[in-house]
C-alpha atoms as a PDB file:
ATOM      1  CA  UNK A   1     108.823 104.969 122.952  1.00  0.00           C
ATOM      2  CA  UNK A   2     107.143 108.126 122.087  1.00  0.00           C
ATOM      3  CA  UNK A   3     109.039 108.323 118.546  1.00  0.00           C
ATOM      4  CA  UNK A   4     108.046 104.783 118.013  1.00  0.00           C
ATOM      5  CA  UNK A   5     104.148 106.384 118.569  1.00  0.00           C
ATOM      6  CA  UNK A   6     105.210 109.881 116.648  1.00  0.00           C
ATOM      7  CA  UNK A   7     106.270 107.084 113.734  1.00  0.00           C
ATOM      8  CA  UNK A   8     103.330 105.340 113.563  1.00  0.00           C
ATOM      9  CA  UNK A   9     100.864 107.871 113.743  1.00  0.00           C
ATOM     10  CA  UNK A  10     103.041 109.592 111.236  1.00  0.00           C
ATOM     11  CA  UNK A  11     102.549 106.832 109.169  1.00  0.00           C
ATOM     12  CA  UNK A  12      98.810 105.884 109.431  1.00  0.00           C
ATOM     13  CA  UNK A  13      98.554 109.766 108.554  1.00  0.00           C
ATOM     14  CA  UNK A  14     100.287 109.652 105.265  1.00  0.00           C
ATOM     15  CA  UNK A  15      98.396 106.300 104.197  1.00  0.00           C
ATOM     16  CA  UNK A  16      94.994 107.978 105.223  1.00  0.00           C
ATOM     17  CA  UNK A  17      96.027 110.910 103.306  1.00  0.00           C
ATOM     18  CA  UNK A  18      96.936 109.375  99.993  1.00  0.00           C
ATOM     19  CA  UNK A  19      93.996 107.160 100.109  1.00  0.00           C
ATOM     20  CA  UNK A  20      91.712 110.556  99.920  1.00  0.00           C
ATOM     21  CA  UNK A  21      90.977 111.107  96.229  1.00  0.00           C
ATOM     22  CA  UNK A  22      92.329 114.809  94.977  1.00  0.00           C
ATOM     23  CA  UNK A  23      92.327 113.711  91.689  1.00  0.00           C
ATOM     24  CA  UNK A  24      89.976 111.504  89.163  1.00  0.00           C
ATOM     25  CA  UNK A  25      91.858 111.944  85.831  1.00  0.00           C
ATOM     26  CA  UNK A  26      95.068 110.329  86.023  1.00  0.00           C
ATOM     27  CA  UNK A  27      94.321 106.500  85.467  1.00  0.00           C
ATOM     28  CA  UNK A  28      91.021 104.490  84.773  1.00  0.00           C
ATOM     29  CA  UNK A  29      90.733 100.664  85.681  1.00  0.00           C
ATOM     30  CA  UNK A  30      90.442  98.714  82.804  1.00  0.00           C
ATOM     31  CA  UNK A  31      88.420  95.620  83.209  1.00  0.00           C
ATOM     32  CA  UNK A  32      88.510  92.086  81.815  1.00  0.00           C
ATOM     33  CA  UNK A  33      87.033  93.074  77.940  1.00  0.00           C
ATOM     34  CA  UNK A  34      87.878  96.833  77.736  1.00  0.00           C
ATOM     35  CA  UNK A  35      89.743  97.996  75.252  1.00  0.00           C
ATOM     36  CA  UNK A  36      92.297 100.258  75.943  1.00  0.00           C
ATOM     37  CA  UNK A  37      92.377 103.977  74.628  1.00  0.00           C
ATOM     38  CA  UNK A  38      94.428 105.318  71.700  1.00  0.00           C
ATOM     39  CA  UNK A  39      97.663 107.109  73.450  1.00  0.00           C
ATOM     40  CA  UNK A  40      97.532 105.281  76.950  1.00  0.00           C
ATOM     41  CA  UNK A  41      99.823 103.116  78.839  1.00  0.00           C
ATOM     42  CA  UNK A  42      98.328  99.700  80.354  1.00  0.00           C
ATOM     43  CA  UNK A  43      99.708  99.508  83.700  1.00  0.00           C
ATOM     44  CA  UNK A  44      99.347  95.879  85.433  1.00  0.00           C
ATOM     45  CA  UNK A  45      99.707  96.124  89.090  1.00  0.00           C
ATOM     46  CA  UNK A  46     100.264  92.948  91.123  1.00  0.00           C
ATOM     47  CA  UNK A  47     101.261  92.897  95.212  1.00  0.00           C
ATOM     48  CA  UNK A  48     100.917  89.966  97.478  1.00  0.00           C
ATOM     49  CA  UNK A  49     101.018  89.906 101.207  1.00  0.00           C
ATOM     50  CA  UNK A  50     100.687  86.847 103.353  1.00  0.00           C
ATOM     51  CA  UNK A  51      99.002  86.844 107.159  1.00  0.00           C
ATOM     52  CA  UNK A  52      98.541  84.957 110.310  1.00  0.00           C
ATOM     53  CA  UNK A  53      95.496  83.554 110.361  1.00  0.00           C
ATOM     54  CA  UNK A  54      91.792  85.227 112.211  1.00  0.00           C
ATOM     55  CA  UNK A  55      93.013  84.834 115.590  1.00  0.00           C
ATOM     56  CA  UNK A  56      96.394  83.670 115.616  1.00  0.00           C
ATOM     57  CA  UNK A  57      97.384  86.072 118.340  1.00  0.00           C
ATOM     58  CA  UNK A  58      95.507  86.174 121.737  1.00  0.00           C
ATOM     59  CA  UNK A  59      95.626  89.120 122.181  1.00  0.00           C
ATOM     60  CA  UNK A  60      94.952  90.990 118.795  1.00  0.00           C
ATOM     61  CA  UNK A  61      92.180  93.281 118.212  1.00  0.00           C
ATOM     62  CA  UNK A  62      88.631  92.216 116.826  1.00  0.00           C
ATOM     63  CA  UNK A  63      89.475  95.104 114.270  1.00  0.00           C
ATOM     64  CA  UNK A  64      92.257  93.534 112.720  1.00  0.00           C
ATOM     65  CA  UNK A  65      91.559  92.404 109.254  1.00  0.00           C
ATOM     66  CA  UNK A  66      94.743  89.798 109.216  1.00  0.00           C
ATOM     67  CA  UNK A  67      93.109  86.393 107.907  1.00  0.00           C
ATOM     68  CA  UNK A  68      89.592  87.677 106.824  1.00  0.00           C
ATOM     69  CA  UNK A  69      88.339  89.322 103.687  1.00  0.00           C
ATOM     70  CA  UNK A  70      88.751  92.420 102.192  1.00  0.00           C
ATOM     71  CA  UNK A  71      92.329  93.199 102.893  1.00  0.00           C
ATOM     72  CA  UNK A  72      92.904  96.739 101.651  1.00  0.00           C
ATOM     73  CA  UNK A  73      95.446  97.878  99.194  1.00  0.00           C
ATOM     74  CA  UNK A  74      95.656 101.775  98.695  1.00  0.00           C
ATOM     75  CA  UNK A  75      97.649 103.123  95.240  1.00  0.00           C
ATOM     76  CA  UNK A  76      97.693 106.810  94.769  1.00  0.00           C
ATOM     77  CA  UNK A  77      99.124 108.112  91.372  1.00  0.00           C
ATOM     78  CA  UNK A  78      99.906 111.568  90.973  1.00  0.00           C
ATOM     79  CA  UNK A  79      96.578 112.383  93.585  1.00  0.00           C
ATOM     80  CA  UNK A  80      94.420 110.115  92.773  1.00  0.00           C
ATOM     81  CA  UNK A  81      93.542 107.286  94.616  1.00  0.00           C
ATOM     82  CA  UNK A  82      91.951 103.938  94.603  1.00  0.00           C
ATOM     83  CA  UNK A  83      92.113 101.542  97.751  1.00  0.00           C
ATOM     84  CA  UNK A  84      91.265  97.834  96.514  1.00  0.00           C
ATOM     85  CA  UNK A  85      90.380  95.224  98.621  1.00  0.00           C
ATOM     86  CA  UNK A  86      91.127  91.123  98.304  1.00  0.00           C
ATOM     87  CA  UNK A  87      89.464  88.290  99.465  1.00  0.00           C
ATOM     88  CA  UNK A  88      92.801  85.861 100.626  1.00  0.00           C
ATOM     89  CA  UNK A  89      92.722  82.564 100.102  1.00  0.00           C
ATOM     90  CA  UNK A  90      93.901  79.765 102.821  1.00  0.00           C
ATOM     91  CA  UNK A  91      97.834  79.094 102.591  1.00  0.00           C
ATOM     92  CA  UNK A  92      99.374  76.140 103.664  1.00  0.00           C
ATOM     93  CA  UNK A  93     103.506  75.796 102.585  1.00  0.00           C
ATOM     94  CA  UNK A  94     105.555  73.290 104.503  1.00  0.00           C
ATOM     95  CA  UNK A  95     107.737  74.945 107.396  1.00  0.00           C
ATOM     96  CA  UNK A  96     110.194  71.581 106.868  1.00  0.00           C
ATOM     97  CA  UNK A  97     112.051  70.211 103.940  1.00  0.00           C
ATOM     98  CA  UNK A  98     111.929  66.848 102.627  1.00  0.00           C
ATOM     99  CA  UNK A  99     114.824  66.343 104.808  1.00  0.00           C
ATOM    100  CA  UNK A 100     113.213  67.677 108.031  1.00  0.00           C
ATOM    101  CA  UNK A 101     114.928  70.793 108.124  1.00  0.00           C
ATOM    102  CA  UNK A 102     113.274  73.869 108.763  1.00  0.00           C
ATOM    103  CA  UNK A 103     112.506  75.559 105.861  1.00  0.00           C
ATOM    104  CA  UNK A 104     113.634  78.942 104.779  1.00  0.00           C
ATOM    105  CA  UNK A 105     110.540  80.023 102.445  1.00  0.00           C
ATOM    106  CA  UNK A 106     109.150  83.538 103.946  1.00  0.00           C
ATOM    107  CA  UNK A 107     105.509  82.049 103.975  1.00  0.00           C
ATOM    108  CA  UNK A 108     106.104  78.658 105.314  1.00  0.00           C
ATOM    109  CA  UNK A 109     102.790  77.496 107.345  1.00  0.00           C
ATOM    110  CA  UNK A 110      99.343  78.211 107.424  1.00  0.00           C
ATOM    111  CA  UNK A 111      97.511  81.516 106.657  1.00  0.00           C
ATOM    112  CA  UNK A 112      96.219  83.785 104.202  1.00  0.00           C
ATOM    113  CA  UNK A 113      97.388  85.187 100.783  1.00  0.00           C
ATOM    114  CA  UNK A 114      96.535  88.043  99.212  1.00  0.00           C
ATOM    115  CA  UNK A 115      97.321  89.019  96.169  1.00  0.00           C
ATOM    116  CA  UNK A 116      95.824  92.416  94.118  1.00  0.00           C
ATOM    117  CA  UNK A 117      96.132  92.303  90.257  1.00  0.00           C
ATOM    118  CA  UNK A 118      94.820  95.683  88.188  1.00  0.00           C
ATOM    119  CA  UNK A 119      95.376  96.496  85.281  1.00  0.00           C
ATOM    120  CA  UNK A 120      94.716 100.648  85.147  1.00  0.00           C
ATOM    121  CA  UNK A 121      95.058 102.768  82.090  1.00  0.00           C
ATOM    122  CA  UNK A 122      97.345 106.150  82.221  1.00  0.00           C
ATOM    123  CA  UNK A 123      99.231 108.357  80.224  1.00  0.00           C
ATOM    124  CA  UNK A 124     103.211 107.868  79.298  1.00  0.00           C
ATOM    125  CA  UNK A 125     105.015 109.938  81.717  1.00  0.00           C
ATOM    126  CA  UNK A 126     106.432 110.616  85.007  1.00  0.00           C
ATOM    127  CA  UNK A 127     104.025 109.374  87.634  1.00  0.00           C
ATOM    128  CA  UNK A 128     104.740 109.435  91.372  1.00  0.00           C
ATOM    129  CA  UNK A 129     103.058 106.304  92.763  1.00  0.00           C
ATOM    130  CA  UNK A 130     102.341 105.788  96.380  1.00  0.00           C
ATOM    131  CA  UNK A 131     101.631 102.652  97.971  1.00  0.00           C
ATOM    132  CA  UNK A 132     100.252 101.603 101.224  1.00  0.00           C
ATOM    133  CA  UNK A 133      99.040  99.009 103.870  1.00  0.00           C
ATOM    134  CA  UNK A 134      96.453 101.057 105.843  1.00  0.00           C
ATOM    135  CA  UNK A 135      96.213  97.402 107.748  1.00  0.00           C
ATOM    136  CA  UNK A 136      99.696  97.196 108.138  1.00  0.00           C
ATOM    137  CA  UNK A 137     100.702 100.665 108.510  1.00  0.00           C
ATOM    138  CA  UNK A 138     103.628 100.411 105.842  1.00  0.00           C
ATOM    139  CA  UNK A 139     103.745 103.225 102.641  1.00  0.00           C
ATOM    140  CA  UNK A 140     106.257 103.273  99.989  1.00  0.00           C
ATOM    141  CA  UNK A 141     106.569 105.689  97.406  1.00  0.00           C
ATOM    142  CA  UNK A 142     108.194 105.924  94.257  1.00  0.00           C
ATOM    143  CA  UNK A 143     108.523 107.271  90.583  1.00  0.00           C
ATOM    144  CA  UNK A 144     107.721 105.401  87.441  1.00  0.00           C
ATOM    145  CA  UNK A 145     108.607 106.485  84.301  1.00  0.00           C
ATOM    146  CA  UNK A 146     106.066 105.068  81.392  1.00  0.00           C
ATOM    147  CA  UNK A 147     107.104 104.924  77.854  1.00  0.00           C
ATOM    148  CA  UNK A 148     104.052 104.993  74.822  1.00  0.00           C
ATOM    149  CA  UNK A 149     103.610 101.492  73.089  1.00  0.00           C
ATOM    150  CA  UNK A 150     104.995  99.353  76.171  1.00  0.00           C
ATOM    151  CA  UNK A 151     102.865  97.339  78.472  1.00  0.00           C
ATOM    152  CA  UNK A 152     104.811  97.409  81.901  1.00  0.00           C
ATOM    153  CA  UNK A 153     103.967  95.705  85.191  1.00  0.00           C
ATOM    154  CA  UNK A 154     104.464  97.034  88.455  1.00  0.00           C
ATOM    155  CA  UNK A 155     104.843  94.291  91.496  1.00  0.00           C
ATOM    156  CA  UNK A 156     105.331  94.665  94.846  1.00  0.00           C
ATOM    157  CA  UNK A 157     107.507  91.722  96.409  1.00  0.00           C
ATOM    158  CA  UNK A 158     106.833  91.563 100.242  1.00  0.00           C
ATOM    159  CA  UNK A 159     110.183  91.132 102.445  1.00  0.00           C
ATOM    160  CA  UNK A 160     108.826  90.002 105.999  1.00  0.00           C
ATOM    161  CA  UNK A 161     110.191  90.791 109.407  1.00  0.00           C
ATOM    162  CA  UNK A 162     112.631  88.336 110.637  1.00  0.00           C
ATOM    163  CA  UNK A 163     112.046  86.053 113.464  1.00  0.00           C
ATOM    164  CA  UNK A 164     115.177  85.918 115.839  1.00  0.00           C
ATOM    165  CA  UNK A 165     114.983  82.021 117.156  1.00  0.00           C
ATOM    166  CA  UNK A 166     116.867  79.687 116.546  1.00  0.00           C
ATOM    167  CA  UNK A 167     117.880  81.310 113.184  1.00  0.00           C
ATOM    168  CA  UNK A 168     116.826  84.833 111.302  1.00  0.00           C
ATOM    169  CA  UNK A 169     114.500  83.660 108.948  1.00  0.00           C
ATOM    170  CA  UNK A 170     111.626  86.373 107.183  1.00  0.00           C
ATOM    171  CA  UNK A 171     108.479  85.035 108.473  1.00  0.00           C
ATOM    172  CA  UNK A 172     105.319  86.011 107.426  1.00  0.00           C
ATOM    173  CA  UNK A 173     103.817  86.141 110.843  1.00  0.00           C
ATOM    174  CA  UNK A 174     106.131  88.857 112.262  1.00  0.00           C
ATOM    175  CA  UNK A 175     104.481  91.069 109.842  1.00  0.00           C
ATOM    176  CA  UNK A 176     105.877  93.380 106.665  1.00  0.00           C
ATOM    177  CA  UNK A 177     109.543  94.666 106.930  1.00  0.00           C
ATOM    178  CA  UNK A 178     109.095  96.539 103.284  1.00  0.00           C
ATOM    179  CA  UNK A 179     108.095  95.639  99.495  1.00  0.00           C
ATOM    180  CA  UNK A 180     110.775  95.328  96.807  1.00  0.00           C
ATOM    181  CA  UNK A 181     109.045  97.122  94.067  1.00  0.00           C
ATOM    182  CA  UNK A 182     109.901  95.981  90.168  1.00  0.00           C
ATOM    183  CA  UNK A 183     108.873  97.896  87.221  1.00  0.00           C
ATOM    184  CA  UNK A 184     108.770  95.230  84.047  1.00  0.00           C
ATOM    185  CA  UNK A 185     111.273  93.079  86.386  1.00  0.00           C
ATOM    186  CA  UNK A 186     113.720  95.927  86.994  1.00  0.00           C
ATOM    187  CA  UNK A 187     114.057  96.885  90.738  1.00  0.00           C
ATOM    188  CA  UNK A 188     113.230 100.790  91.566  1.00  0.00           C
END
């Protein structure tokens, strides 16, 4: 039990940390009618997330921000930091088929969807990107290499916890298991 604790306080630590700012030069945010700068790299960042609904749980905290605004997204690159927050939108997908079986989609039934998109300007390079859930308390990090003249996208795929009756299917309500990360839709 007390590594389980160690863990997560191990991991709220690191997400805390990397969403401190040491740095303010590495990327800029490039809004809707900006024009990009002569030499940069346009980086479009999309991740998603899906939660129970405000109050699903009886017992959850009042602090929890599953299923109300401003869910927070933190991205560190190479020290500095930017945590982003999303309004979700109400989700509804079927949890049955058209054949009454029980479907298989990770975000079958009701709650809210999140999804970031940014579109940040940065120079071609090695970058070490962090990303975290401070809600959550999931991190991954990684390295992206950017080459001059391209336009990549970096996405963050959620892959949800399973739930262990009757079958194991992900489901969004037993929280994140990890993010399959894609760079132009290559996995890193």
């Amino acid at each position: 039990m007390s590594l389980i604790l160690l863990g997560c306080a191990q991991t709220s630590q690191a997400i805390r940390q990397n969403a401190q700012r040491q740095r303010m030069d590495i990327f800029t945010e490039i809004k809707n009618d900006d024009t990009p700068a002569q030499g940069f790299v346009i980086l479009a960042i999309k991740a998603t997330i899906k939660t129970h609904l405000e109050g699903y749980y009886l017992l959850e905290s009042k602090e929890s921000i599953h299923g109300k605004p401003g869910y927070p997204f933190v991205i560190n690159i190479d020290g500095q930091a930017a945590t982003w927050k999303v309004d979700g939108q109400k989700e509804s997908l079927p949890r049955y088929d058209k054949d009454g079986k029980t479907s298989h989609h990770p975000e079958a039934g009701e709650g809210v969807k999140y999804i970031l998109e940014k579109k940040i300007q940065l120079r071609p390079g090695a970058h070490k990107v962090f990303f975290g859930l401070p809600a959550d308390d999931y991190f991954k990090e990684m390295a992206v290499t950017l080459k001059e003249g391209d336009s990549p996208s970096l996405e963050f795929k959620p892959i949800y916890k399973y739930k262990t009756r009757p079958t194991r299917i992900p489901d969004f309500k037993k929280g994140i298991k990890e993010y399959e990360v894609n760079l132009s839709n290559e996995r890193i």
